[in-house]
Protein backbone atom coordinates (compact mmCIF):
# COMPACT_ATOMS: atom_id res chain seq x y z
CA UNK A 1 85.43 50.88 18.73
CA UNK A 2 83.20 49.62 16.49
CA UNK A 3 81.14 52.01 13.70
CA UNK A 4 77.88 51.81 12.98
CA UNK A 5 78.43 49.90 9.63
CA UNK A 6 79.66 47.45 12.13
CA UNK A 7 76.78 47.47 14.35
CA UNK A 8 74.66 47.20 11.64
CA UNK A 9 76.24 43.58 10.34
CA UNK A 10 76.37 42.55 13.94
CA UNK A 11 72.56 42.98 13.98
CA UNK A 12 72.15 41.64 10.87
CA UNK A 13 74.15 38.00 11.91
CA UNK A 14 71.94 38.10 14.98
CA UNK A 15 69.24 38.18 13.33
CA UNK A 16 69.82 35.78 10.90
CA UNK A 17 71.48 33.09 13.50
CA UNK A 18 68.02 33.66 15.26
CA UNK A 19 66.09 33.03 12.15
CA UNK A 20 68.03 30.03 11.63
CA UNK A 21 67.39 28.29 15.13
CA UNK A 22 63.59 29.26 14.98
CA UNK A 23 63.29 27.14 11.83
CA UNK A 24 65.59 24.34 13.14
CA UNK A 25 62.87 24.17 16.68
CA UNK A 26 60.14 24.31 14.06
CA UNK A 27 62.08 21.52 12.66
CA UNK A 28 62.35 19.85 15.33
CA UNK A 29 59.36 20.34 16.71
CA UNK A 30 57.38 18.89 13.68
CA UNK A 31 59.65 15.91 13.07
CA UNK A 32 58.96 15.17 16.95
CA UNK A 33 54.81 15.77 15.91
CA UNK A 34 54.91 13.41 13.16
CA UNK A 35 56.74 10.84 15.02
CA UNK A 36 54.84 10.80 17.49
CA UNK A 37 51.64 10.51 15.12
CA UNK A 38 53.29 7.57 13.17
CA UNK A 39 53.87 5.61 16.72
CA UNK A 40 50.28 5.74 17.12
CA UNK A 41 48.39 2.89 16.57
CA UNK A 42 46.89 2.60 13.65
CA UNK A 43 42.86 2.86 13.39
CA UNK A 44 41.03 1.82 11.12
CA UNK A 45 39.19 5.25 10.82
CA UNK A 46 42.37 6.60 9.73
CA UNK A 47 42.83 4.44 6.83
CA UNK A 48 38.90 4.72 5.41
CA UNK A 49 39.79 8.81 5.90
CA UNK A 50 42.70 7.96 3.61
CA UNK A 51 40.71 6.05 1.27
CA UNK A 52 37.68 8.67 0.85
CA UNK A 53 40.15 11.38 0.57
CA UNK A 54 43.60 10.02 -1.21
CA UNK A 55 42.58 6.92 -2.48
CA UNK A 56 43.41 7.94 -6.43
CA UNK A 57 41.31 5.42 -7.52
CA UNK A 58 38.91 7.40 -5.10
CA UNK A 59 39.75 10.32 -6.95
CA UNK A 60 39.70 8.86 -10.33
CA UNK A 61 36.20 7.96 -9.97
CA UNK A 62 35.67 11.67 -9.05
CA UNK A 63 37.00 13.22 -12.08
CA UNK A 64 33.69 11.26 -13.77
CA UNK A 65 31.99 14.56 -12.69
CA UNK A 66 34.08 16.65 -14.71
CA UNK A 67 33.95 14.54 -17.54
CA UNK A 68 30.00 14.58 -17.52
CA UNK A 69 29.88 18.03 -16.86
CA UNK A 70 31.87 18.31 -20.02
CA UNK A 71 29.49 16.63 -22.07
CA UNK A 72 26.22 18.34 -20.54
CA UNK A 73 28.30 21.57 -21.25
CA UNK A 74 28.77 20.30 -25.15
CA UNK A 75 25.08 18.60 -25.45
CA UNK A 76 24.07 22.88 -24.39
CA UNK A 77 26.09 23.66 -27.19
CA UNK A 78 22.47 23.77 -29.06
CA UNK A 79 21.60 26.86 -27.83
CA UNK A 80 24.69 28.47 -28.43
CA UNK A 81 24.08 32.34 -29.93
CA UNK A 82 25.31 31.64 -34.44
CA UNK A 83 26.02 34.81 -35.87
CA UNK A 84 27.73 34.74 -39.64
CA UNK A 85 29.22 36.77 -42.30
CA UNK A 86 29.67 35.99 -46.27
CA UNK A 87 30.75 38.16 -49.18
CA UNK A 88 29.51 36.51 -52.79
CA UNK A 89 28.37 37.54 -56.10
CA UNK A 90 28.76 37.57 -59.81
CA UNK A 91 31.87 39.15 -61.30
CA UNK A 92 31.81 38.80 -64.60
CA UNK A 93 28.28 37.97 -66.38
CA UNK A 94 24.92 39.91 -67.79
CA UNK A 95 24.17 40.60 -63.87
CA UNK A 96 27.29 41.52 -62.38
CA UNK A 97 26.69 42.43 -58.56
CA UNK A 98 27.94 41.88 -55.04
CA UNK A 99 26.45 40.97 -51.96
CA UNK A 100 27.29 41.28 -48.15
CA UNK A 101 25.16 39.13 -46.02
CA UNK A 102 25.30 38.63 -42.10
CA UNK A 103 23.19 37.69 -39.41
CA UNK A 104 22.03 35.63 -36.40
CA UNK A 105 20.49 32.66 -35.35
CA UNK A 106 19.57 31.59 -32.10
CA UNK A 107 17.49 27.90 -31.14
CA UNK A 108 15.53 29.09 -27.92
CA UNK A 109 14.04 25.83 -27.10
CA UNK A 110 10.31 27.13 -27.01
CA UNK A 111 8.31 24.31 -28.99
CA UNK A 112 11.68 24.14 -31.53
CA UNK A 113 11.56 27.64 -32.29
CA UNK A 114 14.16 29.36 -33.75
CA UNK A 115 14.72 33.09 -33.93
CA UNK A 116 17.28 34.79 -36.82
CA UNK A 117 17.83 37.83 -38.27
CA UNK A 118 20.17 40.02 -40.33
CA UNK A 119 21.71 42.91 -42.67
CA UNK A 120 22.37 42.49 -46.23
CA UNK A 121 23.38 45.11 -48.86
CA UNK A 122 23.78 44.24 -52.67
CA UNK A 123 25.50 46.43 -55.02
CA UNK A 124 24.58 46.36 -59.07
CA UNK A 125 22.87 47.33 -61.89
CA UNK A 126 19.11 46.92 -62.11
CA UNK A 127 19.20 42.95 -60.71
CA UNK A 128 16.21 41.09 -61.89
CA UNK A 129 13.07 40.94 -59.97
CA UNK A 130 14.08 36.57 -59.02
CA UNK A 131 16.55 38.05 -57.13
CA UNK A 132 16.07 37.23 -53.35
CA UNK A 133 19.66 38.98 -52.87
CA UNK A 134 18.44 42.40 -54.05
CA UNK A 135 18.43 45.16 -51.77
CA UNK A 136 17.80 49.15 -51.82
CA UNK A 137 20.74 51.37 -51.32
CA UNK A 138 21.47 51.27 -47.97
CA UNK A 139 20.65 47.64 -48.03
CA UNK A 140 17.99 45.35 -46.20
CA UNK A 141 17.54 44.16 -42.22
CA UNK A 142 15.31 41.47 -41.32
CA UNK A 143 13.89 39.65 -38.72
CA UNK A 144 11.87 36.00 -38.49
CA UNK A 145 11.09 32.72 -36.13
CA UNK A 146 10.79 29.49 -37.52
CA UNK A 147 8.17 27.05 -35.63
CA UNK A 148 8.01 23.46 -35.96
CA UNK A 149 4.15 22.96 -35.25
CA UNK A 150 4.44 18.69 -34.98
CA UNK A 151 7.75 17.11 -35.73
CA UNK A 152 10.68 18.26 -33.51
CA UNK A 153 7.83 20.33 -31.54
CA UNK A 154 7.97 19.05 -27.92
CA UNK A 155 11.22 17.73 -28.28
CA UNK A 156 14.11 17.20 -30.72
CA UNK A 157 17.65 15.51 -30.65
CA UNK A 158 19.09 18.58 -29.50
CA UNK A 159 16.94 18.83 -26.43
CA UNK A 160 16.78 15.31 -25.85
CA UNK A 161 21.01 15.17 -26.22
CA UNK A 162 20.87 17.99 -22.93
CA UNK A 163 18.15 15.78 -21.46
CA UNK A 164 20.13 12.39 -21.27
CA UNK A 165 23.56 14.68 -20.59
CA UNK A 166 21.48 15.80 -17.79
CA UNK A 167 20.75 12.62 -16.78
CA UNK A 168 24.03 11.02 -17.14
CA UNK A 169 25.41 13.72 -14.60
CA UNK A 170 23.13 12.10 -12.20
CA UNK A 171 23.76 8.60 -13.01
CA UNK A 172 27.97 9.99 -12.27
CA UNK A 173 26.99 9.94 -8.26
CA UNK A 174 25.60 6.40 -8.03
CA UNK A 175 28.47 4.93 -10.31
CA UNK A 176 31.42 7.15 -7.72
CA UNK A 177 29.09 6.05 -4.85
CA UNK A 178 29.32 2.40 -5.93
CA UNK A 179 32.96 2.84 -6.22
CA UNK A 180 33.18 4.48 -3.01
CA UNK A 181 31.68 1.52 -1.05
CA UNK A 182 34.29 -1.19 -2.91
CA UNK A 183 36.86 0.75 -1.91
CA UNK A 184 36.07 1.33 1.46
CA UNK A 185 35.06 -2.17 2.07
CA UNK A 186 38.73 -3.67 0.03
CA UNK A 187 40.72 -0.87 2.46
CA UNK A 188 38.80 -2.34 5.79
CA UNK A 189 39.77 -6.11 5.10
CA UNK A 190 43.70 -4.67 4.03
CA UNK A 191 43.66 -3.19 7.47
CA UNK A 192 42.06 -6.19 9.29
CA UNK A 193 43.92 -8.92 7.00
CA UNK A 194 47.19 -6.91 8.25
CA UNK A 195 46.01 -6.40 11.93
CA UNK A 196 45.44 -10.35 11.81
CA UNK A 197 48.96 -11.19 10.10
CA UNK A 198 50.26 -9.37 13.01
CA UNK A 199 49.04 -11.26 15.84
CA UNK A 200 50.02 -14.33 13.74
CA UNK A 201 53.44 -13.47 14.27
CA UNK A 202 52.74 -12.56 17.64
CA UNK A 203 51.55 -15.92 18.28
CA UNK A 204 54.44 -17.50 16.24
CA UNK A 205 57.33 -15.49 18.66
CA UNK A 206 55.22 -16.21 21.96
CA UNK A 207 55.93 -19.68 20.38
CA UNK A 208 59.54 -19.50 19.48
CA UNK A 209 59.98 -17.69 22.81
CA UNK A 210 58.79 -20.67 25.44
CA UNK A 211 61.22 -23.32 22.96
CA UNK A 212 64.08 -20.64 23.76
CA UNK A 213 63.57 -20.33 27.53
CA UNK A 214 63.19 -23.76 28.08
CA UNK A 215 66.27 -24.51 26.27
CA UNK A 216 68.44 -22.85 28.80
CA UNK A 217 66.99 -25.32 31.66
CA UNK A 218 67.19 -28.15 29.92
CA UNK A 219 71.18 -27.27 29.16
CA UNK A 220 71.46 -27.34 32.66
CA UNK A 221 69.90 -30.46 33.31
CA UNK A 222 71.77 -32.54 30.76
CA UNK A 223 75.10 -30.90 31.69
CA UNK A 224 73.76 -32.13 35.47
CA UNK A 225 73.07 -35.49 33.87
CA UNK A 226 69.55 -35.17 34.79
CA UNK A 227 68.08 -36.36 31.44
CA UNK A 228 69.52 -37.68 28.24
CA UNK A 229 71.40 -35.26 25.64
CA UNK A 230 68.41 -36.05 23.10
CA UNK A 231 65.91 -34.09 25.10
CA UNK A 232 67.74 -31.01 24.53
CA UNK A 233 68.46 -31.97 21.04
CA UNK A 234 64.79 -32.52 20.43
CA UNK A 235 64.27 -28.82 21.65
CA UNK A 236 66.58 -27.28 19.43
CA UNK A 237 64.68 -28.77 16.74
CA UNK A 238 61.99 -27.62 18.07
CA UNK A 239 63.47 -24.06 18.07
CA UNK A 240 64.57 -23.95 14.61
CA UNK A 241 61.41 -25.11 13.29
CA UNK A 242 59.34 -22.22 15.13
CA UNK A 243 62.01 -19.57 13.97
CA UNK A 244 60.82 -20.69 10.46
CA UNK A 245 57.47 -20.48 11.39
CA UNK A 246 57.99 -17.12 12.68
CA UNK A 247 60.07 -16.05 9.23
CA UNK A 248 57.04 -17.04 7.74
CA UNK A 249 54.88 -15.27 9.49
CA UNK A 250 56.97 -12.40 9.71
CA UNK A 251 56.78 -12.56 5.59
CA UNK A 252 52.87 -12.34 5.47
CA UNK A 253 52.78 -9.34 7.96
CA UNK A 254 54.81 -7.92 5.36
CA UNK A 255 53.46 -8.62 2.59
CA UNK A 256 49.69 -7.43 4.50
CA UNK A 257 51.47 -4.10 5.28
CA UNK A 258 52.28 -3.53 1.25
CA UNK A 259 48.49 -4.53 0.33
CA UNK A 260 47.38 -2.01 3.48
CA UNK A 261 49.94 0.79 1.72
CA UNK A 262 47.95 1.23 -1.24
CA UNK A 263 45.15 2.61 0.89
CA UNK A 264 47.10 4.83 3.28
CA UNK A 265 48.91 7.75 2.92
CA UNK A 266 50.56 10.18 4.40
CA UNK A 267 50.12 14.57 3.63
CA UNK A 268 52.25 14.05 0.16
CA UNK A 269 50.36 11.74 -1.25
CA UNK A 270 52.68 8.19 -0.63
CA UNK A 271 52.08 4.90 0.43
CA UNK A 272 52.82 4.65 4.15
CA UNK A 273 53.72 0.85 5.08
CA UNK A 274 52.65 0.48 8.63
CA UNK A 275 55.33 -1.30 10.56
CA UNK A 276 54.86 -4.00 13.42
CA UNK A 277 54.67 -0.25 16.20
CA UNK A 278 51.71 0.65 15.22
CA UNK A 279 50.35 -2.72 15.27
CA UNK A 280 47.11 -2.23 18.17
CA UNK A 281 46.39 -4.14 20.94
CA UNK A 282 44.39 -6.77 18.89
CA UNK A 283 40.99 -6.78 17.57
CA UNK A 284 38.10 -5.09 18.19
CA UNK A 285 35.35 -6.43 20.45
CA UNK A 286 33.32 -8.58 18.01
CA UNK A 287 29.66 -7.65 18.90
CA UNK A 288 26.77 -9.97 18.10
CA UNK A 289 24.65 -9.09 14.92
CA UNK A 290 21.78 -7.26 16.08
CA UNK A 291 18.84 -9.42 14.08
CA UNK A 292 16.49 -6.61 15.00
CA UNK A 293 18.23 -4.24 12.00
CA UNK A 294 18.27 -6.56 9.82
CA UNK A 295 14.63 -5.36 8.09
CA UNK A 296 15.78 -1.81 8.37
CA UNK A 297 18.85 -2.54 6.82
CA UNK A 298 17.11 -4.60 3.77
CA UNK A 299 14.83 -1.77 3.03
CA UNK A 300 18.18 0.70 3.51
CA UNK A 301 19.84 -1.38 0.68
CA UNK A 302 16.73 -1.50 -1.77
CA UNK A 303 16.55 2.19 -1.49
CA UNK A 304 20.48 3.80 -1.40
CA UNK A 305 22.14 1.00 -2.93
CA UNK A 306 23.39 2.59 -5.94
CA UNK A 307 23.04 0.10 -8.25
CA UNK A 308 18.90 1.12 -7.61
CA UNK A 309 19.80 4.74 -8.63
CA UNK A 310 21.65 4.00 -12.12
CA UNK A 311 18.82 1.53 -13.23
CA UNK A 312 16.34 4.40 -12.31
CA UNK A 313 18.29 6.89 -13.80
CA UNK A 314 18.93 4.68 -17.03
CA UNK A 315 15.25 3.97 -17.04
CA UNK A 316 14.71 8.35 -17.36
CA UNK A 317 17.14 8.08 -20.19
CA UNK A 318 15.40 5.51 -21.63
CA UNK A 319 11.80 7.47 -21.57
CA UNK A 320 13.73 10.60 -23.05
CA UNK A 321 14.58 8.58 -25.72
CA UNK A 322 11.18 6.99 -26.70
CA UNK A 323 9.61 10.38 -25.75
CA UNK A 324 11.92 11.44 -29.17
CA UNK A 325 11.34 8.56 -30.88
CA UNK A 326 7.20 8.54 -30.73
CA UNK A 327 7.39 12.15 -31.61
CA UNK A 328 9.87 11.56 -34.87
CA UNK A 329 6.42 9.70 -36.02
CA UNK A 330 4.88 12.81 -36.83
CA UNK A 331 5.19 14.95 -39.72
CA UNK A 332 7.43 17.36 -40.07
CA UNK A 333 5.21 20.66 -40.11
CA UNK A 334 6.79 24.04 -40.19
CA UNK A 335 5.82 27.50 -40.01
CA UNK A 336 7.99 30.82 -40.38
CA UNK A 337 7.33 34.48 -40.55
CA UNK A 338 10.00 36.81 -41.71
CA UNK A 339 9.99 40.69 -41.79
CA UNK A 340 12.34 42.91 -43.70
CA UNK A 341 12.90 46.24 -44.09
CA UNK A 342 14.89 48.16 -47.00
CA UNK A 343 16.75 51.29 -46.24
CA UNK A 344 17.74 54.19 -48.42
CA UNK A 345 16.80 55.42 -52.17
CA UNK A 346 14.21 53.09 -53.73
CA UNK A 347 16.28 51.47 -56.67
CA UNK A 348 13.80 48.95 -57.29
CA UNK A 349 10.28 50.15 -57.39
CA UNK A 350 8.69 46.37 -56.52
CA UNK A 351 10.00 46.06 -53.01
CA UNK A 352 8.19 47.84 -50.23
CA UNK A 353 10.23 49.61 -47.49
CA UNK A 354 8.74 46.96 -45.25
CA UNK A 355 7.89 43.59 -46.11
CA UNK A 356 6.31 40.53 -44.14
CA UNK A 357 6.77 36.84 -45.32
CA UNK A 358 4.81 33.78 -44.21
CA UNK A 359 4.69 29.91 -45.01
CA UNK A 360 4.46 26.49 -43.75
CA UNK A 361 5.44 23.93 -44.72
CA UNK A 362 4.79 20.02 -45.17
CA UNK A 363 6.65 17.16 -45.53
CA UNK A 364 5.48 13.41 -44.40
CA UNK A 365 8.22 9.91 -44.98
CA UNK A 366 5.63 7.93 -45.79
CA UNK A 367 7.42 4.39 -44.17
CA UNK A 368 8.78 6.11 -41.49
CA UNK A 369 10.59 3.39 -40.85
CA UNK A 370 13.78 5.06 -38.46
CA UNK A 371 10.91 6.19 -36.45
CA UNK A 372 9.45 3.16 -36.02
CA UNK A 373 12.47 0.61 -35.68
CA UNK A 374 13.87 3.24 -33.23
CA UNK A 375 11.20 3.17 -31.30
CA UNK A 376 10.65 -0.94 -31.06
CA UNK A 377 14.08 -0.67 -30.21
CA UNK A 378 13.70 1.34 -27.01
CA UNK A 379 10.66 -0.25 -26.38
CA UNK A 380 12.71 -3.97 -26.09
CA UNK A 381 15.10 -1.75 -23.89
CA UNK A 382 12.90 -0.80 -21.48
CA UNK A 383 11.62 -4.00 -21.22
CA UNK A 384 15.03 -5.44 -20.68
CA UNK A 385 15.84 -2.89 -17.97
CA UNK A 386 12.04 -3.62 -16.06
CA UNK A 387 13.55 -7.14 -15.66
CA UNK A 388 17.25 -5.92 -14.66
CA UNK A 389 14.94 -3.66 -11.99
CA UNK A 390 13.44 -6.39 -10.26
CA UNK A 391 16.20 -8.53 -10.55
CA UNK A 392 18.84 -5.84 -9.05
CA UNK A 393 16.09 -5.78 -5.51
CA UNK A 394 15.58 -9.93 -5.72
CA UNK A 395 20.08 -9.70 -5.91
CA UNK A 396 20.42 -6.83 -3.35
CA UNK A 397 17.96 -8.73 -0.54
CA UNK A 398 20.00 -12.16 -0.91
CA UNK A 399 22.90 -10.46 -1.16
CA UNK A 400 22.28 -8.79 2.53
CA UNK A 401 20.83 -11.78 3.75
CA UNK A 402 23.52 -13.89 2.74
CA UNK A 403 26.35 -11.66 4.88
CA UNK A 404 24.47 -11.34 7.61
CA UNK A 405 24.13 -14.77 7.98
CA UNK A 406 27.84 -15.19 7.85
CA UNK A 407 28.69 -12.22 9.86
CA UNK A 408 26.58 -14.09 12.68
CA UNK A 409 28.34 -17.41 11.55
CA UNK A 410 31.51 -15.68 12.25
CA UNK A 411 30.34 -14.11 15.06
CA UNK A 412 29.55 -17.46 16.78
CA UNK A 413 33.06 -18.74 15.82
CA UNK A 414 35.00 -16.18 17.27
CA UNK A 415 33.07 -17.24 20.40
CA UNK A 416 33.96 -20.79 20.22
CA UNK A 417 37.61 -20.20 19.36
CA UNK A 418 38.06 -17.95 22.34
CA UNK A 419 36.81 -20.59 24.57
CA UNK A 420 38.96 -23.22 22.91
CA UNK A 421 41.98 -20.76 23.65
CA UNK A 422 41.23 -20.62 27.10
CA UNK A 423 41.14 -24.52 27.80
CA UNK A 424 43.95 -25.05 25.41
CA UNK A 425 46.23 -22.42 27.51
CA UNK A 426 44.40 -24.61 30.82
CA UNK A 427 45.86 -27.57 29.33
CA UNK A 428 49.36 -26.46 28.40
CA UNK A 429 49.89 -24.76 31.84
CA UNK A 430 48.94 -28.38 33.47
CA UNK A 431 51.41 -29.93 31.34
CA UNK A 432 53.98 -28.11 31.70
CA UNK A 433 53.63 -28.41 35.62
CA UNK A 434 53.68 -32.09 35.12
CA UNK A 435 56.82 -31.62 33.17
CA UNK A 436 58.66 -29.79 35.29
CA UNK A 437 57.54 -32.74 37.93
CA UNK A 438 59.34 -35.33 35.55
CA UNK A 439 55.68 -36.86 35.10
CA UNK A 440 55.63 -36.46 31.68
CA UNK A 441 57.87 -35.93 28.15
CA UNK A 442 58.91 -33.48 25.93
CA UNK A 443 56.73 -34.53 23.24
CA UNK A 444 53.45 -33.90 25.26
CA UNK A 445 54.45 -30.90 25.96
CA UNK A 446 55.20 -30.21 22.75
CA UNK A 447 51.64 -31.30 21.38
CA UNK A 448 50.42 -29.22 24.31
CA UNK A 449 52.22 -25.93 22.86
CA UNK A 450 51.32 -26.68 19.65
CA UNK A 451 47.40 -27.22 20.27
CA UNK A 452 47.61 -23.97 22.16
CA UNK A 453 49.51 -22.45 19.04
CA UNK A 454 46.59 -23.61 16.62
CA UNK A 455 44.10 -22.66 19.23
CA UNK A 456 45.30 -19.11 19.03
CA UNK A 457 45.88 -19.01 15.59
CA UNK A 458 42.19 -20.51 14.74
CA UNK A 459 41.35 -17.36 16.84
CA UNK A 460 43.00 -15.41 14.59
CA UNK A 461 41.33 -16.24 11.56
CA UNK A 462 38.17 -16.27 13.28
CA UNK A 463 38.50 -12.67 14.09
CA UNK A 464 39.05 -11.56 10.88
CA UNK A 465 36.50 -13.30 8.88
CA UNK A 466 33.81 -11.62 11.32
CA UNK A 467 35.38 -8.41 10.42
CA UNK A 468 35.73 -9.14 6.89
CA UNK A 469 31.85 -10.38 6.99
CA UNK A 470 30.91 -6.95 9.00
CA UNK A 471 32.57 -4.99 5.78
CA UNK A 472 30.95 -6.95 3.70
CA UNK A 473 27.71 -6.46 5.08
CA UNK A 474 28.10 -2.40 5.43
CA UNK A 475 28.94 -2.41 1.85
CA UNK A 476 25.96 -4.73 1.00
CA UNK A 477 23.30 -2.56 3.17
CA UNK A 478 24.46 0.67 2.16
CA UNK A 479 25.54 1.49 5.84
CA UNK A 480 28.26 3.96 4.72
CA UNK A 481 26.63 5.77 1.77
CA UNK A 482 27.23 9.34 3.06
């Protein structure tokens, strides 16, 4: 009879051995999942997913907005709230005193202004009336603004530092989106350059294969005494010269899957080398460049090309800066106001309980000459960057122009090499009947094979350079700025 202490472990292993299966199915069930998702073929929308999202130099380029943040952050550091605290005085001397002094200061960015502010409290005997530090008993608070009223008015290095921070934060998107289209263009001819190495060692075992069936016939025949040993020797040459040729080919495909790894990856993070099973069907249908876009597209590129956006952006930074530099011209004329108030037993009978203070102030560099090299300077920048403008559109159009004519170039050739397939595969098939009739040799058969072999593999290449052209082109017109 078993206790309840008993039942209770009895439960307790159940439950556990049930536990244990669930997570083994779960197992199971997601190793099946992900096998089945790596059999898939591979699209090329999954790797451009992989290289938006994964892609660390994708990522790498995004951490630029941190790092400008940063600096916008710092450049704000201007108007940060100053408050400070010092303890000095004379010791030892004919006016021995002591004196606390703190306060505030805070830039508020209104025409320059500055507000401050304070307490101070001396302690001594009967200081002399030159003494600014001298306070009543209970000491002294005070309050003032300081106003520049030309220089550093409508603008000083401290606002124009948060202006070109600014700025710079906004020139970060067209330098990521720049990156962005390089990388998605480099992972599209990866995946295309691999997609074509694997049809070239399609092609190459399609070859190998027909030298390996025919070799069994031919066996037959020469141990029949049909036709000469040499025939069949000729064949196996044949057949060991394709296997290298597929070797070879079966090397590139390789080496194309490594290239394609460095643009997709899998949930942690690592390079997934696509093998030959997820290889598709072929290529895409190759469509005919639509000539009708191609005006749309130019004005597209001029616009959200990115290189457009940092020269505009640039050229803001650039008018910030001789915006500061025409007004470090001026002189530097400052006004303040300060009001204080004295608190406690009147020790000294010439300060007021409340007192107001006024001035301005002048002060004029006569050569001026920061101000005015600084501004030539800028001036010879801008003028620079007006010609790196209109050269950047003049670049951009030719630029479009230039892939679109050899996307349709490549278009057209992927035409003609499919034809030149078909009548090289009509002209293999007709020799090989005539072989098989004894009407003809080996060796024009051979040249047959190998025509149709070159044929194919001109195909091939043709394929991918229109691809390659049509990711050159969407990078050139902008087509996948988001």
């Amino acid at each position: 009879m078993v206790g309840p202490g008993g039942i209770a472990r009895s439960t307790s292993r159940l439950c556990w051995v049930a536990l244990v299966a669930l997570c083994v199915w779960v197992g199971l069930r997601s190793g099946a999942r992900a096998q089945a998702t790596n059999a898939l073929p591979l699209a090329l929308g999954e790797v451009l997913h992989s290289v938006t999202n994964q892609y660390p130099p994708m990522l790498a380029a995004l951490i630029e907005r941190d790092v400008v943040a940063g600096r916008l952050r710092s450049a704000q550091g201007a108007f940060d709230f100053t408050v400070f605290s010092k303890l000095f005085g004379t010791p030892h001397g004919y006016y021995e005193s002591g004196t606390w002094d703190s306060g505030f200061e805070q830039f508020t960015g209104i025409w320059g202004g500055t507000v401050f502010g304070g307490y101070r409290i001396t302690r001594g005997d009967r200081l002399p009336d030159y003494d600014y530090t001298r306070t009543q008993r209970d000491g002294e608070a005070r309050l003032g603004f300081r106003l520049p009223l030309l220089r550093d008015g409508s603008i000083d290095r401290r606002r124009a530092a948060i202006l070109k921070a600014d700025l710079d934060r906004q020139i970060a998107d067209p330098l990521i989106l720049r990156q962005r289209l390089d990388f998605v263009r480099a992972g599209s001819v990866a995946y295309f350059n691999w997609l074509a190495a694997g049809e070239r060692w399609r092609i190459a075992e399609e070859l190998l294969r027909v030298a390996l069936d025919r070799a069994a016939a031919l066996t037959n025949q020469v141990e029949a005494g049909h036709i000469p040993r040499i025939v069949l020797t000729d064949n196996l040459r044949l057949v060991v010269a394709r296997e290298l040729g597929t070797v070879q080919a079966r090397r590139r495909f390789e080496g194309a899957a490594l290239a394609l790894s460095l643009f997709l990856r899998d949930a942690e993070d690592q390079p997934v080398v696509a093998g030959r099973e997820r290889l598709p069907g072929g290529f895409p249908e190759a469509a005919a460049p639509d000539v009708s876009r191609l005006v749309a597209d130019l004005v597209q590129a001029e616009t959200r090309r990115p290189e457009i956006a940092r020269l505009r952006l640039s050229a803001d930074k650039l008018a910030v800066d001789r915006r500061l530099a025409r007004n470090q011209l001026l002189p530097n004329l400052d006004a303040g106001v300060v009001g204080s108030r004295d608190f406690g037993s009147g020790t000294y009978k010439d300060k007021g309980e409340f007192e107001v203070q006024a001035g301005i102030e002048l002060k004029v560099p006569l050569q001026r000459r920061e101000a005015k090299g600084r501004l030539a300077e800028i001036e010879a920048q801008q003028e620079q960057l007006g010609n790196e403008q209109r050269f950047a559109r003049d670049r951009i159009r030719t630029e479009v122009n230039d892939v679109f004519s050899a996307l349709s170039a490549a278009w057209e050739q992927t035409q003609r090499t499919g034809l030149n397939v078909e009548l090289a595969r009509a002209l293999q098939t007709a020799e090989q009947e005539r072989f098989d009739q004894g009407a003809t040799d080996l060796l024009a058969l051979q040249l047959r094979e190998q025509a149709t072999f070159d044929a194919q593999t001109a195909a091939v290449e043709a394929a991918f350079e229109y691809f390659r052209a049509q990711a050159d082109y969407r990078a050139a017109a902008a087509l996948d700025v988001p």
